[in-house]
C-alpha atoms as a PDB file:
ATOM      1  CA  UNK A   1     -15.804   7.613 -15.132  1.00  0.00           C
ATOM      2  CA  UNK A   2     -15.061   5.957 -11.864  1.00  0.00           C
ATOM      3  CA  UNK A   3     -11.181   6.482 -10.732  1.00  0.00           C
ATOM      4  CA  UNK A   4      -9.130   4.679  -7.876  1.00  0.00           C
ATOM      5  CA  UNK A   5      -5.947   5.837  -6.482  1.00  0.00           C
ATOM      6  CA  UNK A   6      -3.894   3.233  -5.381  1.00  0.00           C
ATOM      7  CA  UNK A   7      -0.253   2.324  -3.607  1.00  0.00           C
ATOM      8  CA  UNK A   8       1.139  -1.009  -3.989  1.00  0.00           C
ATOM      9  CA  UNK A   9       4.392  -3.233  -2.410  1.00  0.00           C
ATOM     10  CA  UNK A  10       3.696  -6.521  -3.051  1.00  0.00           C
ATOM     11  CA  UNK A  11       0.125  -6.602  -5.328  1.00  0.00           C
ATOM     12  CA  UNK A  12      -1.888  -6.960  -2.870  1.00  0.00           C
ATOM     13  CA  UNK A  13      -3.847  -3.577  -2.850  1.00  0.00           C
ATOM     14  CA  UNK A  14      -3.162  -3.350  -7.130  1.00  0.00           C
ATOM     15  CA  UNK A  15      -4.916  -6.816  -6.402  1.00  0.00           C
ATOM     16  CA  UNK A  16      -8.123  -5.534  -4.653  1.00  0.00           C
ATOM     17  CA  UNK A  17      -8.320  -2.762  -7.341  1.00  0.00           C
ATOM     18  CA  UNK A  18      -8.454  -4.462  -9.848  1.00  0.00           C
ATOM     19  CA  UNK A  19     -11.308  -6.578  -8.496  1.00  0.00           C
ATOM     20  CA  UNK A  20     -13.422  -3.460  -7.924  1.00  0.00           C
ATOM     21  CA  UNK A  21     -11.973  -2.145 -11.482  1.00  0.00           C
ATOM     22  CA  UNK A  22     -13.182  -5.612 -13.585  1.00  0.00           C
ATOM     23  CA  UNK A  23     -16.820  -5.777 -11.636  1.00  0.00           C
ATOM     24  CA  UNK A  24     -17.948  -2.054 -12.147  1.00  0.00           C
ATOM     25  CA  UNK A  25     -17.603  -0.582 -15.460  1.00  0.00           C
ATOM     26  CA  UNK A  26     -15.500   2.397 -16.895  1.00  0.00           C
ATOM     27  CA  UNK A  27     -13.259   2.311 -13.728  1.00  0.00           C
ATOM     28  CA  UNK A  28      -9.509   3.582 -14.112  1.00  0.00           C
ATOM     29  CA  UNK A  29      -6.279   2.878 -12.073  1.00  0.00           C
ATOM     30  CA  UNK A  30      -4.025   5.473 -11.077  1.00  0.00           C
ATOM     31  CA  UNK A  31      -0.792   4.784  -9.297  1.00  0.00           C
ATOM     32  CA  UNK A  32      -0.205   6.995  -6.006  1.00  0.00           C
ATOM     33  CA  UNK A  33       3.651   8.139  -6.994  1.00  0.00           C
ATOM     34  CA  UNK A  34       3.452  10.942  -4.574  1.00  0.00           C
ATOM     35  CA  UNK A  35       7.470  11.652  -6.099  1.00  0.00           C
ATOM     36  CA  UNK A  36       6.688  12.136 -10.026  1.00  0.00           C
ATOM     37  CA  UNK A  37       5.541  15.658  -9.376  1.00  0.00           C
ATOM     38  CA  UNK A  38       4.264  18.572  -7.345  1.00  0.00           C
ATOM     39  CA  UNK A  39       1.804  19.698  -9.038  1.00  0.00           C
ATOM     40  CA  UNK A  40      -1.442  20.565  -7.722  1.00  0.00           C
ATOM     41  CA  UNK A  41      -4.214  18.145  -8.617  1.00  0.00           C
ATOM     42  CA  UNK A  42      -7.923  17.796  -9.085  1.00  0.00           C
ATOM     43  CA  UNK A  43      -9.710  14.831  -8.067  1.00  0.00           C
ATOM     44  CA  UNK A  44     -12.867  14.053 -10.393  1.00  0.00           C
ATOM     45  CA  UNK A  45     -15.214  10.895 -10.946  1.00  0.00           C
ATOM     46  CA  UNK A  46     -18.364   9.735  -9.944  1.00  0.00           C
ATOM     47  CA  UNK A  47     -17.054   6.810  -7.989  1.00  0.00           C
ATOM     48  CA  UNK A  48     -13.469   7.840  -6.573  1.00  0.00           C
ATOM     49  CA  UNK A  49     -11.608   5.195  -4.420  1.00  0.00           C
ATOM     50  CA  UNK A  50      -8.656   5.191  -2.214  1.00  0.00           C
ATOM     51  CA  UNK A  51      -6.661   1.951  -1.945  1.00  0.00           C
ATOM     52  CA  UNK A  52      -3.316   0.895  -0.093  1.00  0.00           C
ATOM     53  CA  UNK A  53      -1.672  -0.692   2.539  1.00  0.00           C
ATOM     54  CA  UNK A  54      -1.454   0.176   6.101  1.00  0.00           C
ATOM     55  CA  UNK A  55       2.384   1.015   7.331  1.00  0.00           C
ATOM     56  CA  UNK A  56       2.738   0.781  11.392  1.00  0.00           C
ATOM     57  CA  UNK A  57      -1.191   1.312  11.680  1.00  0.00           C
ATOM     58  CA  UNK A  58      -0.974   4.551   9.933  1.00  0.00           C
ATOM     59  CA  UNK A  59      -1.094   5.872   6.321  1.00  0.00           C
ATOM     60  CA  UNK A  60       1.922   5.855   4.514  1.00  0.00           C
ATOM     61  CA  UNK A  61       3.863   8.126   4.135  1.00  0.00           C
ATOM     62  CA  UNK A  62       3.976   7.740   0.492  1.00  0.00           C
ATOM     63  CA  UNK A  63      -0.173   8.434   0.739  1.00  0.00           C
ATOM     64  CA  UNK A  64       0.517  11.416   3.168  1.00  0.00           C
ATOM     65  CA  UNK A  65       1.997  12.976   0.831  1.00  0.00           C
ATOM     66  CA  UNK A  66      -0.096  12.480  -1.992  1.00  0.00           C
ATOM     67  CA  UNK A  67      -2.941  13.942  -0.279  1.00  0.00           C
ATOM     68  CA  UNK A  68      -0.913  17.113   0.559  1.00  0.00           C
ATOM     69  CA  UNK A  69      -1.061  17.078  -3.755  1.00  0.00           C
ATOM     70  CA  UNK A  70      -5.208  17.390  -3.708  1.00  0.00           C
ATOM     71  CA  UNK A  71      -6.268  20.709  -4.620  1.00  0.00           C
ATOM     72  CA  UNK A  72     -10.015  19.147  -4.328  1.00  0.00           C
ATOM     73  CA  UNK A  73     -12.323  16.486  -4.758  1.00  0.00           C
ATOM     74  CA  UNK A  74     -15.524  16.511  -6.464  1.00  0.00           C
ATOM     75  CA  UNK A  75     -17.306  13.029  -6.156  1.00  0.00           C
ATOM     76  CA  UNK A  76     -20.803  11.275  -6.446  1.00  0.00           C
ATOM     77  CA  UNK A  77     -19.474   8.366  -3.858  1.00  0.00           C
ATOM     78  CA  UNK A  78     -16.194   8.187  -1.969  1.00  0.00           C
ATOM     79  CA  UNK A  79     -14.180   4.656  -0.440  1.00  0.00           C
ATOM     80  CA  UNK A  80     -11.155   3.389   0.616  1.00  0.00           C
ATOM     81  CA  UNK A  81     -10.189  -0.205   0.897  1.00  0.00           C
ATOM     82  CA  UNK A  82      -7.542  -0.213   3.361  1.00  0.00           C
ATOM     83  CA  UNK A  83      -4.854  -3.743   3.239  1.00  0.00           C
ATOM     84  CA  UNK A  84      -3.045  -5.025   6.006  1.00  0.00           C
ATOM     85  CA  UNK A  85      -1.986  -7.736   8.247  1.00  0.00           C
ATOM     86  CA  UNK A  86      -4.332  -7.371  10.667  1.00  0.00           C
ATOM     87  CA  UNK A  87      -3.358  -4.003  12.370  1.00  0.00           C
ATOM     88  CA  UNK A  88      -5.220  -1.242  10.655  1.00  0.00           C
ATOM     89  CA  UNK A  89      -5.508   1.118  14.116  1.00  0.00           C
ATOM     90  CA  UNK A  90      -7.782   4.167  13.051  1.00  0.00           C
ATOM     91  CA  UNK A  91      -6.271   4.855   9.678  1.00  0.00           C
ATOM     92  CA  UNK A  92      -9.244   5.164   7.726  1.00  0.00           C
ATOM     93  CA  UNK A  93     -10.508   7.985   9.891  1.00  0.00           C
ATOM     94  CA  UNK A  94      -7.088   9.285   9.549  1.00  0.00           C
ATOM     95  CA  UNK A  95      -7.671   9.088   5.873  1.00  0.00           C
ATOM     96  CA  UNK A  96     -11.037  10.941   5.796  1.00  0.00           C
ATOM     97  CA  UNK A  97      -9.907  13.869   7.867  1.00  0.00           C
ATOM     98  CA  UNK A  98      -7.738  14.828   4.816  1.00  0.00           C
ATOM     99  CA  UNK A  99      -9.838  13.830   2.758  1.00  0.00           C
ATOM    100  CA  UNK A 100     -12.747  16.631   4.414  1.00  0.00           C
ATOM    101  CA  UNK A 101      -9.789  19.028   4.274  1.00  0.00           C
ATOM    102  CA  UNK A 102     -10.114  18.830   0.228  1.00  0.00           C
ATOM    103  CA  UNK A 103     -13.752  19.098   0.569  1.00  0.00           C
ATOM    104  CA  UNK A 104     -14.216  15.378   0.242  1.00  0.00           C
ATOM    105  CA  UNK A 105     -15.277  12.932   2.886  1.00  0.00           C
ATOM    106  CA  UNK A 106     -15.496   9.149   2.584  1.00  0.00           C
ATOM    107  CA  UNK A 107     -19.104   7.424   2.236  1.00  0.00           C
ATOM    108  CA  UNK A 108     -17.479   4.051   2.691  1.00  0.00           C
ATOM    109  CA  UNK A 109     -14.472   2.228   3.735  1.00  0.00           C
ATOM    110  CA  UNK A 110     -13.167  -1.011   4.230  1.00  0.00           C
ATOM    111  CA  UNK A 111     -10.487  -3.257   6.171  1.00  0.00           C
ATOM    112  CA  UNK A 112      -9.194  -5.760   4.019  1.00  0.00           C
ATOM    113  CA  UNK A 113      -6.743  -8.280   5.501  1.00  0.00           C
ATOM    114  CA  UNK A 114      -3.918  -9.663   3.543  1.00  0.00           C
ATOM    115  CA  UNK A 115      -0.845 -11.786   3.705  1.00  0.00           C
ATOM    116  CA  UNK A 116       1.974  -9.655   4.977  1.00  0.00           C
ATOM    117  CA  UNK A 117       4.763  -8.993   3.249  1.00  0.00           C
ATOM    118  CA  UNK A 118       6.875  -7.418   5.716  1.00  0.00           C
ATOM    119  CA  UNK A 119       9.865  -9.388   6.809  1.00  0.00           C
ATOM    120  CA  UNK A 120       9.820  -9.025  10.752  1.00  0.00           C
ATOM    121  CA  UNK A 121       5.912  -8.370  11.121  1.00  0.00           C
ATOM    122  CA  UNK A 122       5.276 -11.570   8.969  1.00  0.00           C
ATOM    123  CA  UNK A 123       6.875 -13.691  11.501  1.00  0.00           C
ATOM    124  CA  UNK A 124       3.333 -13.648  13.347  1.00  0.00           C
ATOM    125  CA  UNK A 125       1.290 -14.450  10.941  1.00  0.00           C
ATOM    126  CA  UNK A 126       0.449 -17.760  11.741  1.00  0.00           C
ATOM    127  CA  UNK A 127      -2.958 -18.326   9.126  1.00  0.00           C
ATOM    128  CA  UNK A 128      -1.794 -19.073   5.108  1.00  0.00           C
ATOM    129  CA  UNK A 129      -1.598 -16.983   2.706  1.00  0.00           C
ATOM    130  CA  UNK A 130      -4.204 -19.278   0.883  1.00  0.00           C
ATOM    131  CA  UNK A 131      -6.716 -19.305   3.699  1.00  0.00           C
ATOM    132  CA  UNK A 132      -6.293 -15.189   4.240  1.00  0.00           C
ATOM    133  CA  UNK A 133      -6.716 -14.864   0.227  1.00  0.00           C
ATOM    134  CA  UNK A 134      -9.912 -16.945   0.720  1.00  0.00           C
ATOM    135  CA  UNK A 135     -11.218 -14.922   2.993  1.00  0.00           C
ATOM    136  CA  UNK A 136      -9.913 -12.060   1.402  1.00  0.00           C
ATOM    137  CA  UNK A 137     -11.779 -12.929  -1.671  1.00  0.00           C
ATOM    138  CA  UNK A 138     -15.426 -13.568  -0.172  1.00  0.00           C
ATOM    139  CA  UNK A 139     -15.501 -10.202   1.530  1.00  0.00           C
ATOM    140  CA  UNK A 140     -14.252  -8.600  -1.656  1.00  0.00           C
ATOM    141  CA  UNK A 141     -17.221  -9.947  -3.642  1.00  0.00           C
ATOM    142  CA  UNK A 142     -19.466  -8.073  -0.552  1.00  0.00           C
ATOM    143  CA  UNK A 143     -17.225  -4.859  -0.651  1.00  0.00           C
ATOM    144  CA  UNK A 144     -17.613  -4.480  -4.698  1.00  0.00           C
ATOM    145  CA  UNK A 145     -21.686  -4.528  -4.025  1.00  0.00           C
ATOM    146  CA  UNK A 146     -21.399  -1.972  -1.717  1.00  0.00           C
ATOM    147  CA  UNK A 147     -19.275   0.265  -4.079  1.00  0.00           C
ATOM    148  CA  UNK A 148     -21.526  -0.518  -7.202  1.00  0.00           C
ATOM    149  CA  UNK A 149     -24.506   0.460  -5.052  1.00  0.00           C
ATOM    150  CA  UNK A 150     -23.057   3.459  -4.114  1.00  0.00           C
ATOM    151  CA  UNK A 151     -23.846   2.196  -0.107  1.00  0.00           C
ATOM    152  CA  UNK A 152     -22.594   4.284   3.015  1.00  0.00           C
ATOM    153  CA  UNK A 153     -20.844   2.308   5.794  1.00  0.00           C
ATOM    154  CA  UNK A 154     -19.688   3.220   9.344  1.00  0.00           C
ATOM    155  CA  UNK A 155     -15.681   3.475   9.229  1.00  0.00           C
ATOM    156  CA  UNK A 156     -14.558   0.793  11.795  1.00  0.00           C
ATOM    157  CA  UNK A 157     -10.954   0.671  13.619  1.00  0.00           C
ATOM    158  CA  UNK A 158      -8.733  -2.111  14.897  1.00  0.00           C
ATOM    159  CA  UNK A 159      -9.217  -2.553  18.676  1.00  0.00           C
ATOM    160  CA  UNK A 160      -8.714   0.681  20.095  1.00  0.00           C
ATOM    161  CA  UNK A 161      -6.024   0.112  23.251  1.00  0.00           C
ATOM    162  CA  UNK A 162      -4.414  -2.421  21.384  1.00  0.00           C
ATOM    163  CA  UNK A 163      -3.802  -0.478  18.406  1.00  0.00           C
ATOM    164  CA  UNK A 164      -2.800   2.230  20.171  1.00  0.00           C
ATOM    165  CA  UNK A 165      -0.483   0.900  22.712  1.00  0.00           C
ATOM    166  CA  UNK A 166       1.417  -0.719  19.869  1.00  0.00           C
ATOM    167  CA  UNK A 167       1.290   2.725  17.417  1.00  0.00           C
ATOM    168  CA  UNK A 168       2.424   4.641  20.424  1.00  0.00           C
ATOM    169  CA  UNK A 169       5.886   2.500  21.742  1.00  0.00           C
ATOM    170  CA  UNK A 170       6.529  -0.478  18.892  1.00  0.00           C
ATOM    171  CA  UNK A 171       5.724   1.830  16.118  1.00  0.00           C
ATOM    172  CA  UNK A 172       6.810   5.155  16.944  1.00  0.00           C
ATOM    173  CA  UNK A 173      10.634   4.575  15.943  1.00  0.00           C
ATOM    174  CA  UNK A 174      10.233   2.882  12.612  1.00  0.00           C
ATOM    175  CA  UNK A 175       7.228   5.120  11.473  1.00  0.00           C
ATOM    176  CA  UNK A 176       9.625   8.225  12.247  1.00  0.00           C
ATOM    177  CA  UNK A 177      12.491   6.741  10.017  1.00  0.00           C
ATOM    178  CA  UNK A 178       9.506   6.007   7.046  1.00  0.00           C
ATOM    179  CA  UNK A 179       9.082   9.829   7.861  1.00  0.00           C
ATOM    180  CA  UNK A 180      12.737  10.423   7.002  1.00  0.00           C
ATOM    181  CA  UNK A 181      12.304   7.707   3.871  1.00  0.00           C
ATOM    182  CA  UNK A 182      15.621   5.895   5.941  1.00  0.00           C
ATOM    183  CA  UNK A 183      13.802   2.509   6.191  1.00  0.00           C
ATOM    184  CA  UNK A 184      15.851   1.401   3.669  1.00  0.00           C
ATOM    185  CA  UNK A 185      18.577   1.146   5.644  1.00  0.00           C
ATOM    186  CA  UNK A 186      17.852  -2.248   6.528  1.00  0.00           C
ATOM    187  CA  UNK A 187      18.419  -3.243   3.246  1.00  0.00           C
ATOM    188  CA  UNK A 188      21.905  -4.953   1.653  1.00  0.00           C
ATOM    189  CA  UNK A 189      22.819  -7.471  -0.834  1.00  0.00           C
ATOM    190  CA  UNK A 190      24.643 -10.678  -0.396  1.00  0.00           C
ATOM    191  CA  UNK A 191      26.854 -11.974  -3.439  1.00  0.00           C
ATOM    192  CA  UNK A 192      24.325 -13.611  -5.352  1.00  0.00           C
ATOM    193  CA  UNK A 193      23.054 -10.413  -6.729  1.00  0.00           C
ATOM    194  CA  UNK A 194      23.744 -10.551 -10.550  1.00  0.00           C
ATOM    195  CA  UNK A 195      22.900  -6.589 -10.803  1.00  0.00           C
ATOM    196  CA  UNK A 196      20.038  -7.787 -12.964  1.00  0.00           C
ATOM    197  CA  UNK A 197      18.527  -4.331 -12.416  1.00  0.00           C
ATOM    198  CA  UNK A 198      15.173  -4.861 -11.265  1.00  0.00           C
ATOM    199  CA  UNK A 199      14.674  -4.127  -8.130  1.00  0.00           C
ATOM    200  CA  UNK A 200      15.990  -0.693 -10.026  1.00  0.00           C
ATOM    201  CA  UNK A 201      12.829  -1.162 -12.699  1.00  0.00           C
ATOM    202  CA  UNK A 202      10.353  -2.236  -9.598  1.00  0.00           C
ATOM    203  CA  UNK A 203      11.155   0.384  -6.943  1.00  0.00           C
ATOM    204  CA  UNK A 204       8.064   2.692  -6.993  1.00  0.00           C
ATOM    205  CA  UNK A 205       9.984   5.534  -5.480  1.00  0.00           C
ATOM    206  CA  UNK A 206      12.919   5.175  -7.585  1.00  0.00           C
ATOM    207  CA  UNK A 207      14.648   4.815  -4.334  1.00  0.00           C
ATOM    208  CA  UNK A 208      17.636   2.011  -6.120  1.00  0.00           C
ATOM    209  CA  UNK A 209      20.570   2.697  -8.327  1.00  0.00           C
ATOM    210  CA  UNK A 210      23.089   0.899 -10.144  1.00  0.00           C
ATOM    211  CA  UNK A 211      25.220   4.039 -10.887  1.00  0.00           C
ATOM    212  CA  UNK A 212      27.818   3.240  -8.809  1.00  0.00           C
ATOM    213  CA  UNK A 213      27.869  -0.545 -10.625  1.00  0.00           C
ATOM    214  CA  UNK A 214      26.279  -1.997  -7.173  1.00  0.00           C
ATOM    215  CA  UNK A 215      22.816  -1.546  -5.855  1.00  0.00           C
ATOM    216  CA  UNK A 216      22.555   1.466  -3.653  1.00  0.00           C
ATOM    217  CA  UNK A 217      19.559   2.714  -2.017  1.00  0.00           C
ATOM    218  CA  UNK A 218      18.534   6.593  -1.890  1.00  0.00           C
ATOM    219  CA  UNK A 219      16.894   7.057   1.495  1.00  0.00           C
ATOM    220  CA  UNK A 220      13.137   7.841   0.015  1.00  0.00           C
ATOM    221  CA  UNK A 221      11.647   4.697   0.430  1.00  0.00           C
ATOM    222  CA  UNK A 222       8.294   4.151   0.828  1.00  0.00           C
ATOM    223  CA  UNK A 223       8.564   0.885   3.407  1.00  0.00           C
ATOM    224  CA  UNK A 224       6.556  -1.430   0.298  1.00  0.00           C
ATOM    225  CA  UNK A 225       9.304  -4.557   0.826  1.00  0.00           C
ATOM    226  CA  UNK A 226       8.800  -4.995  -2.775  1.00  0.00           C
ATOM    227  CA  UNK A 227      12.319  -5.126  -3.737  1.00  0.00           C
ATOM    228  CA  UNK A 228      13.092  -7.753  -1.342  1.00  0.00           C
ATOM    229  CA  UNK A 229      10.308  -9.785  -2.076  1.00  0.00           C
ATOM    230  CA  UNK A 230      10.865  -9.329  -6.424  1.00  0.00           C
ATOM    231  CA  UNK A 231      14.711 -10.061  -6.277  1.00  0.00           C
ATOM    232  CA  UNK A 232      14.962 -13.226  -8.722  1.00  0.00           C
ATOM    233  CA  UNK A 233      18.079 -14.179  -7.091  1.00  0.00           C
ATOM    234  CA  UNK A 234      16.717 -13.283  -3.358  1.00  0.00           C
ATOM    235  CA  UNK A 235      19.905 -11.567  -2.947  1.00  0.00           C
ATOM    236  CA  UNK A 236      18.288  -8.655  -1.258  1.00  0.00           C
ATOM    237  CA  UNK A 237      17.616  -9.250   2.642  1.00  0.00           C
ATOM    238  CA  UNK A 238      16.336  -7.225   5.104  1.00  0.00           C
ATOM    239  CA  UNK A 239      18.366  -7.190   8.058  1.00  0.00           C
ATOM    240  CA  UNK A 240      18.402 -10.137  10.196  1.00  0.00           C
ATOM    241  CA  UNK A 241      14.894 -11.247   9.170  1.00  0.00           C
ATOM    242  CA  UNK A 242      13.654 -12.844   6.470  1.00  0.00           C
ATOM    243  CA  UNK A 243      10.229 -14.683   5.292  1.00  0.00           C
ATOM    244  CA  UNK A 244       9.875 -16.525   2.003  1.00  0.00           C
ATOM    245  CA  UNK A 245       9.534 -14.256  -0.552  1.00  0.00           C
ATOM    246  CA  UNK A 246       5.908 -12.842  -1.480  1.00  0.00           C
ATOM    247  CA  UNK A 247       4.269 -11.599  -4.666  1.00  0.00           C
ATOM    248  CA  UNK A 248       0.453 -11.505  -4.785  1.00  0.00           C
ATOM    249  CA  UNK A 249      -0.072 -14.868  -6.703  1.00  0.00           C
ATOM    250  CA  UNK A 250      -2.648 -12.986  -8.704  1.00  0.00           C
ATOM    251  CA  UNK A 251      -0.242  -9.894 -10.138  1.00  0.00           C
ATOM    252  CA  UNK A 252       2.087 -10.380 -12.262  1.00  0.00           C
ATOM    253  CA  UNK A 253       5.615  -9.412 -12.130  1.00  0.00           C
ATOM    254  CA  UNK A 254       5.514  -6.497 -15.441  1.00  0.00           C
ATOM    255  CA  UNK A 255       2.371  -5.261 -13.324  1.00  0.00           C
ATOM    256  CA  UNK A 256       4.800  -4.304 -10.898  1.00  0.00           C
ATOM    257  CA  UNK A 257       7.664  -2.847 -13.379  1.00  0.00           C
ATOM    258  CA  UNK A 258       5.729  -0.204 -15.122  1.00  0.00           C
ATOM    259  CA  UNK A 259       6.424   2.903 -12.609  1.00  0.00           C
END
């Protein structure tokens, strides 16, 4: 059995899972929910992948945390398919330094960039989304070779001073308050929210209630945008910025419900 662990906001990374999951045979999807318990687990499989999003050109914090989870990994062939807008900074050796701390290591990984779906970084994105799926797409159908093949690859970094100039002073502050889960804070609701509920049924942290008969968010939130972005009303906004409102065209809603 082949197994991927995987974090999604928006689809995209559920997306490039799924793509690996319908080309190689007997290959299950498990959802990173770092919150649903602290147990102790055991990583088994003979292809085991890692895939998720890059948060302010580090793992999130969600992953982080998940990892802590691994008791150890016994695997034929390791990846990772890292998604992001563009800045990936040196997250996937990040990501196999705690992965040789479970006695695993990866044999492959891969940068994979995708639409953004964050609000103020999606401002400079200037290609569209159909032109970066495109792409997307044609160096998926090289990736899923390499995985079937069970093919070693050198783990490659965004541009090293840029990446870290940016991580060090534009990043610091917001990664520090994903630390704290108080990214949410940006978050409030104008009056055409209906309290439909589900941005309560979508959150992947469980970070939203309706308790109080008005959404309210927790302060564990994983920085995925993906109630924003799922709000059938849009009522949600983040802050001052805003983009138009992104779903990977490829997922559909329920597969985003089920957590």
């Amino acid at each position: 059995m082949n197994r991927i662990y995987y974090f999604t906001g928006t689809g995209n990374s559920l997306y490039i899972a799924k793509i690996i999951q319908q080309s190689i045979e007997y290959t299950e999807l498990i959802f990173i929910d770092a919150l649903s318990s602290k147990d102790k687990i055991e990583i088994k499989g003979d292809r085991v992948g890692f895939i998720f999003p890059v948060y302010f050109a580090k793992l999130p914090v969600v992953v982080q945390e998940f990892m802590e989870r691994i008791d150890s990994i016994q695997a034929n062939y390791t990846f990772s398919i890292i998604t992001g807008g563009g800045l990936f900074g040196s997250v996937l050796k990040e990501l196999n330094k705690k992965l040789v701390k479970k006695n695993g290591e990866l044999d492959a990984g891969f940068l994979v960039k995708m639409p953004s779906n964050h609000p103020k970084i999606a401002q400079l994105q200037k290609q569209p989304t159909n032109e970066i799926l495109a792409v997307a797409n044609s160096q998926m159908k090289k990736i899923t070779i390499v995985v079937e093949h069970k093919e070693s690859n050198k783990l490659v970094t965004s541009p090293i001073v840029i990446g870290e100039l940016i991580t060090k002073f534009a990043f610091k502050k917001p990664y520090m308050q994903s630390q704290l889960g108080e990214l949410d804070r940006v978050f409030s609701v104008d009056k055409a929210c209906d309290t439909c509920g589900i941005c309560v049924m979508c959150c992947p942290m469980n970070n939203i209630s309706l308790d109080k008969g008005y959404v309210e968010w927790l302060h564990h939130c994983a920085n995925c945008a993906r109630c924003y972005h799922i709000c059938p009303q849009s009522a949600i906004q983040f802050g001052s910025n805003s983009m138009e409102r992104y779903i990977n065209p490829l997922i559909k809603i329920e597969e985003l419900t089920h957590h």
